[in-house]
Protein backbone atom coordinates (compact mmCIF):
# COMPACT_ATOMS: atom_id res chain seq x y z
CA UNK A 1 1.74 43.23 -22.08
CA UNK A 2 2.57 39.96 -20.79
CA UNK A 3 3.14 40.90 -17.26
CA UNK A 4 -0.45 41.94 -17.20
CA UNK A 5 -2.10 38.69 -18.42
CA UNK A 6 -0.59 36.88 -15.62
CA UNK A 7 -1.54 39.62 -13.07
CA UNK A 8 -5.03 39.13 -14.19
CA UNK A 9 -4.99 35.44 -14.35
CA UNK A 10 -7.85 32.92 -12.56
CA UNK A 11 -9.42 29.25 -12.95
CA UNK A 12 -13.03 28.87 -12.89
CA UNK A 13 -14.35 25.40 -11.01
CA UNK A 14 -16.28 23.28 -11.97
CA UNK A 15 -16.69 24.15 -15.58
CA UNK A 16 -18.95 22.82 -17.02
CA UNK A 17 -21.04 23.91 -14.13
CA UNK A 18 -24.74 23.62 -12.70
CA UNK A 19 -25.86 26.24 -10.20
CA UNK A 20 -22.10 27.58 -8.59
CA UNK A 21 -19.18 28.65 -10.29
CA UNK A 22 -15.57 29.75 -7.94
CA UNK A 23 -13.38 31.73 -9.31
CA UNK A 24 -10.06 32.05 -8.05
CA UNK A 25 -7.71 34.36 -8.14
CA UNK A 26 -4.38 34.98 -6.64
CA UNK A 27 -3.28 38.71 -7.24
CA UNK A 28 -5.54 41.62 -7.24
CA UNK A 29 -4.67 45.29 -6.70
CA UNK A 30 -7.37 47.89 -6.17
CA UNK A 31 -11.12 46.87 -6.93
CA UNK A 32 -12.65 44.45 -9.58
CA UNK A 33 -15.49 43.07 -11.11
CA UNK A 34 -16.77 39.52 -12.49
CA UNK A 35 -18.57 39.87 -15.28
CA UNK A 36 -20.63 37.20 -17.18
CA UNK A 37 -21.85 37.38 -20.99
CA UNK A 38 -23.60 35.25 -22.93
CA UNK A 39 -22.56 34.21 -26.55
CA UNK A 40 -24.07 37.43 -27.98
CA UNK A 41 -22.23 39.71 -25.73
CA UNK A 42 -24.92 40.47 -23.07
CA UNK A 43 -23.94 41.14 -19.67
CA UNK A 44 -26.11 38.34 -17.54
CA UNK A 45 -24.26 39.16 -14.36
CA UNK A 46 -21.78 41.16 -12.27
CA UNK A 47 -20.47 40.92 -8.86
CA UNK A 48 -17.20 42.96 -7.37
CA UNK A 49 -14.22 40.51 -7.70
CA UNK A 50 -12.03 39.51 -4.20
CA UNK A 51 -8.58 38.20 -3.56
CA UNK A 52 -9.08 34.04 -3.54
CA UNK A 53 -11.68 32.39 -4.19
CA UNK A 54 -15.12 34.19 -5.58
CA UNK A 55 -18.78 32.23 -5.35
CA UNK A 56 -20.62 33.10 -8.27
CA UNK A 57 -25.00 31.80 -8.33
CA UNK A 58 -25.14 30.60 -11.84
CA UNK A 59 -28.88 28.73 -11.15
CA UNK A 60 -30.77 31.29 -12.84
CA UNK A 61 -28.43 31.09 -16.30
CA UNK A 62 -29.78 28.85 -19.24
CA UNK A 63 -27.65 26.08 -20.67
CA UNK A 64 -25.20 26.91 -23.00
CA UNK A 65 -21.68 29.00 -23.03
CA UNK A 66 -20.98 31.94 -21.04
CA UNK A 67 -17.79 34.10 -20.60
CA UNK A 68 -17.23 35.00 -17.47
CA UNK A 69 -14.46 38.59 -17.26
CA UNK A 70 -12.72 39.65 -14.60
CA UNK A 71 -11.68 43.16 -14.96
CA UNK A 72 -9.45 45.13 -13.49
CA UNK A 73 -7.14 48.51 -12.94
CA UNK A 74 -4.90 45.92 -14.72
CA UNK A 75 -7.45 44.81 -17.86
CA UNK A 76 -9.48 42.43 -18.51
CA UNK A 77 -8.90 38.55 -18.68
CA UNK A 78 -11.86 36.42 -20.14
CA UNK A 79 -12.47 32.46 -19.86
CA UNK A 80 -15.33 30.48 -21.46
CA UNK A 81 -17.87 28.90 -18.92
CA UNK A 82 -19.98 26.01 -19.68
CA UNK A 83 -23.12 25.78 -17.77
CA UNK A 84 -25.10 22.67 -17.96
């Protein structure tokens, strides 16, 4: 469902990052969560998602690519993180 993608939809800054990640979002209804996976699929971290703008502690994550969820009553919506 297209209406749901752009429900769901956020940017991640700065990507590639170091020890911070935001995430921003504009429209939430209800309760979420952030996720972040590695490459294999293992959660590495999870916080509850907010309206705006979300501070995520990457420092303890190895280099390499991540995808960070966000998932909600309306899905889930995955980008690819870089951390560096």
């Amino acid at each position: 469902n297209e209406q749901l993608s752009i429900s769901n939809d956020f940017t991640i800054f700065p990507n590639p990052a170091k020890s911070t990640v935001s995430l921003n979002i504009n429209f939430l209804v209800g309760k979420g969560n952030i996720v972040i996976a590695d490459v294999y699929g293992k959660q590495v971290k999870s916080q509850p998602l907010s309206l705006g703008t979300n501070t995520i502690n990457i420092a303890n994550l190895s280099k390499g690519i991540y995808f960070v969820s966000i998932i909600t009553s309306d899905g889930k919506t995955t980008k690819k993180l870089v951390v560096e």
